[in-house]
Protein backbone atom coordinates (compact mmCIF):
# COMPACT_ATOMS: atom_id res chain seq x y z
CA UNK A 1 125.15 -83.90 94.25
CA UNK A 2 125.53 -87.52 93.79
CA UNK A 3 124.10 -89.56 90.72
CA UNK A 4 120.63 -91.40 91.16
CA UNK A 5 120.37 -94.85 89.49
CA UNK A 6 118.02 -93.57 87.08
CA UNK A 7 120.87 -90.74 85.84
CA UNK A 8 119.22 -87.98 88.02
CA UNK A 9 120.97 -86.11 90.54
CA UNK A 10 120.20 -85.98 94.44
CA UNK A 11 121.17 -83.23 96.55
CA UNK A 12 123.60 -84.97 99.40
CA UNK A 13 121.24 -82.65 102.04
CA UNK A 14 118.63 -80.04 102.04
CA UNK A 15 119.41 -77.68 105.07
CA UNK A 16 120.29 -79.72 107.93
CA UNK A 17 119.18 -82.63 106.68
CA UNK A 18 120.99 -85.78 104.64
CA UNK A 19 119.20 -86.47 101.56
CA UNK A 20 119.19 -90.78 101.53
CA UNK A 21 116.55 -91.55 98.39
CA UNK A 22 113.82 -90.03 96.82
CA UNK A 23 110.30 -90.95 97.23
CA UNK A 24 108.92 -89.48 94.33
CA UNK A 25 108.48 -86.85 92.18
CA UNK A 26 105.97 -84.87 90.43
CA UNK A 27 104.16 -81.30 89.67
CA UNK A 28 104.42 -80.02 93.67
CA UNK A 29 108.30 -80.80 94.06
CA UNK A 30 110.13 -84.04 94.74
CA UNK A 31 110.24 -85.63 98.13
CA UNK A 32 112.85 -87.40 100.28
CA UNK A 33 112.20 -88.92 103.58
CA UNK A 34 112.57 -87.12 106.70
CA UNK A 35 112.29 -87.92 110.42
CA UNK A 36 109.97 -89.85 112.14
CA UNK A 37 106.90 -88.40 114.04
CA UNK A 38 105.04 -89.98 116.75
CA UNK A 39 100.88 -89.71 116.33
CA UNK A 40 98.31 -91.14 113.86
CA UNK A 41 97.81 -89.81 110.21
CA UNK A 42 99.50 -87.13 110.59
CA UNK A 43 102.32 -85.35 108.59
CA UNK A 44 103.66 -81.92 110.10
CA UNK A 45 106.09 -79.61 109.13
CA UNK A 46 109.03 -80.62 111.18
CA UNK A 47 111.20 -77.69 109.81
CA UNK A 48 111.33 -75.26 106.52
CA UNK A 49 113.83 -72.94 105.10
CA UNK A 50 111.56 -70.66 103.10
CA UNK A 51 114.55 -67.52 102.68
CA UNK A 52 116.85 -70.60 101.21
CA UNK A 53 118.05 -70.26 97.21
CA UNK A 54 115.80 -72.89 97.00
CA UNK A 55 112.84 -72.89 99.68
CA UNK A 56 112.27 -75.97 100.98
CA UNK A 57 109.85 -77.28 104.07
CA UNK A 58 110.38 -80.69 105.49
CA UNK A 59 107.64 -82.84 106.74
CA UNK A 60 107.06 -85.92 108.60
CA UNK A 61 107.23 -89.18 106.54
CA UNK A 62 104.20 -91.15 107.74
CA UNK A 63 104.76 -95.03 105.63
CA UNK A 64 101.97 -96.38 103.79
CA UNK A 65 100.05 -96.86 100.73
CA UNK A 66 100.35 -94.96 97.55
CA UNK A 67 97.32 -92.84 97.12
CA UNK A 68 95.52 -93.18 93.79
CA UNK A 69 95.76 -90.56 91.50
């Protein structure tokens, strides 16, 4: 793991994929970007590890606004 600036540890990868900043974080997990998907408003699972220590699924980051909450 390598420190965050705000003293909190990020994993260097989750299965085959390199961990480069976190999004966010809240009551459903934290979330890191993944891979680009072609198509409109859509996010899909792009790949999961659900038999991992700690099961994970990745999805597609689609940029935009934060939603309110």
């Amino acid at each position: 793991m390598q420190a965050m600036e705000n003293g909190a540890d990020l994993p260097r990868g989750i299965g085959v994929y390199t961990v480069e900043r976190e999004l966010g974080a809240g009551g459903m997990g934290t979330v890191y970007p993944a891979r680009r998907v072609a198509g409109f408003q859509r996010g899909p699972v792009v790949d999961a590890d659900p038999d991992a220590e700690v099961p994970w699924p990745a999805t597609a980051y689609i940029p935009g606004p934060s939603l309110p909450s």
